[in-house]
Protein backbone atom coordinates (compact mmCIF):
# COMPACT_ATOMS: atom_id res chain seq x y z
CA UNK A 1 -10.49 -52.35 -115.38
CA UNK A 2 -6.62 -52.54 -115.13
CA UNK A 3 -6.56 -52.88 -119.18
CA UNK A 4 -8.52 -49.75 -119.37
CA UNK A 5 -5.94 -48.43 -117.28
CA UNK A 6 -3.14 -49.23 -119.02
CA UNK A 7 -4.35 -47.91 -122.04
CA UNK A 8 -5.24 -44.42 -120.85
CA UNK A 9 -2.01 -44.43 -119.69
CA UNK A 10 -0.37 -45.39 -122.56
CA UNK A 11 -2.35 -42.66 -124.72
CA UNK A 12 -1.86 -40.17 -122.32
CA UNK A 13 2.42 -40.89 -121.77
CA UNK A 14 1.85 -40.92 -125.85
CA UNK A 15 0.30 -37.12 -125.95
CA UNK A 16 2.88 -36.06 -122.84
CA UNK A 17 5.99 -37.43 -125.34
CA UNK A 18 4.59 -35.06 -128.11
CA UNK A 19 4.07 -32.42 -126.04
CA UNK A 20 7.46 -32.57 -124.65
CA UNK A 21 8.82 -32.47 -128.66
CA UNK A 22 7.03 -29.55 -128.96
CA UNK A 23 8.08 -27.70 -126.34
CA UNK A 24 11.59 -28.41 -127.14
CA UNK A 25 11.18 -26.58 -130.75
CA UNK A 26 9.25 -23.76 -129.32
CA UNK A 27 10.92 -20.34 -128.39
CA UNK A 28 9.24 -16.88 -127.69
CA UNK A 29 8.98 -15.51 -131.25
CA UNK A 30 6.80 -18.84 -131.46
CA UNK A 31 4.34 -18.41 -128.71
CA UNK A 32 4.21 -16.15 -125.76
CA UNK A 33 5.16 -16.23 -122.32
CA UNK A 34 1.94 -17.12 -121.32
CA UNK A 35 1.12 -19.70 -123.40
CA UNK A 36 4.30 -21.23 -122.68
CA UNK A 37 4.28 -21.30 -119.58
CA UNK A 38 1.07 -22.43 -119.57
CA UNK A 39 1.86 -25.42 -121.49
CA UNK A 40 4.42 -26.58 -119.56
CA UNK A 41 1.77 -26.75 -116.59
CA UNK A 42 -0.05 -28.44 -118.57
CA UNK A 43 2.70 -31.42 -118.97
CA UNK A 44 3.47 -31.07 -115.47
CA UNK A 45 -0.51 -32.02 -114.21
CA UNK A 46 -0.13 -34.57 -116.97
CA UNK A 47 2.91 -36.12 -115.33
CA UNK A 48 1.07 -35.77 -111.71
CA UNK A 49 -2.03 -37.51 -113.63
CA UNK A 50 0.19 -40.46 -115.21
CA UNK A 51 1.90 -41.56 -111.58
CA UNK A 52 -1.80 -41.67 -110.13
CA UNK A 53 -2.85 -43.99 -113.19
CA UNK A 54 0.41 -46.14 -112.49
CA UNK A 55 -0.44 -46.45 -108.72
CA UNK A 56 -4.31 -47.58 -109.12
CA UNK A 57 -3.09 -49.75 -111.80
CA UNK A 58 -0.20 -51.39 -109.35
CA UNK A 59 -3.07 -51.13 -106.80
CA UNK A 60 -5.14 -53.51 -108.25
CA UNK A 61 -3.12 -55.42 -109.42
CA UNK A 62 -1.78 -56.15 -105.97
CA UNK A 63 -4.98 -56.85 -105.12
CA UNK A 64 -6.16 -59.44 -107.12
């Protein structure tokens, strides 16, 4: 389980990092407000999901 774990985790902090590199080259002639904006939610929820994966993962590992 914790392996499986760790490499979600890994893929998604992979996906975040490449988001993050793309919304560094983006401006608004690029891609609207909205979709900008929506984007960057998007790596926020991603952020919120990678410190939940991190705390089941110290979880039970603490547990063992």
């Amino acid at each position: 389980m914790i392996k499986k774990l760790e490499k979600e985790l890994k893929e998604l902090n992979t996906k975040r990092n490449k988001l993050s590199k793309f919304l560094s080259k983006q401006n608004k002639k690029t891609l609207s407000a909205n979709q900008l904006s929506l984007l960057q939610e998007q790596k926020q929820a991603m952020g919120k999901y990678a410190k939940v994966l991190k705390l089941r993962i110290k979880d039970l590992k603490e547990t063992k």
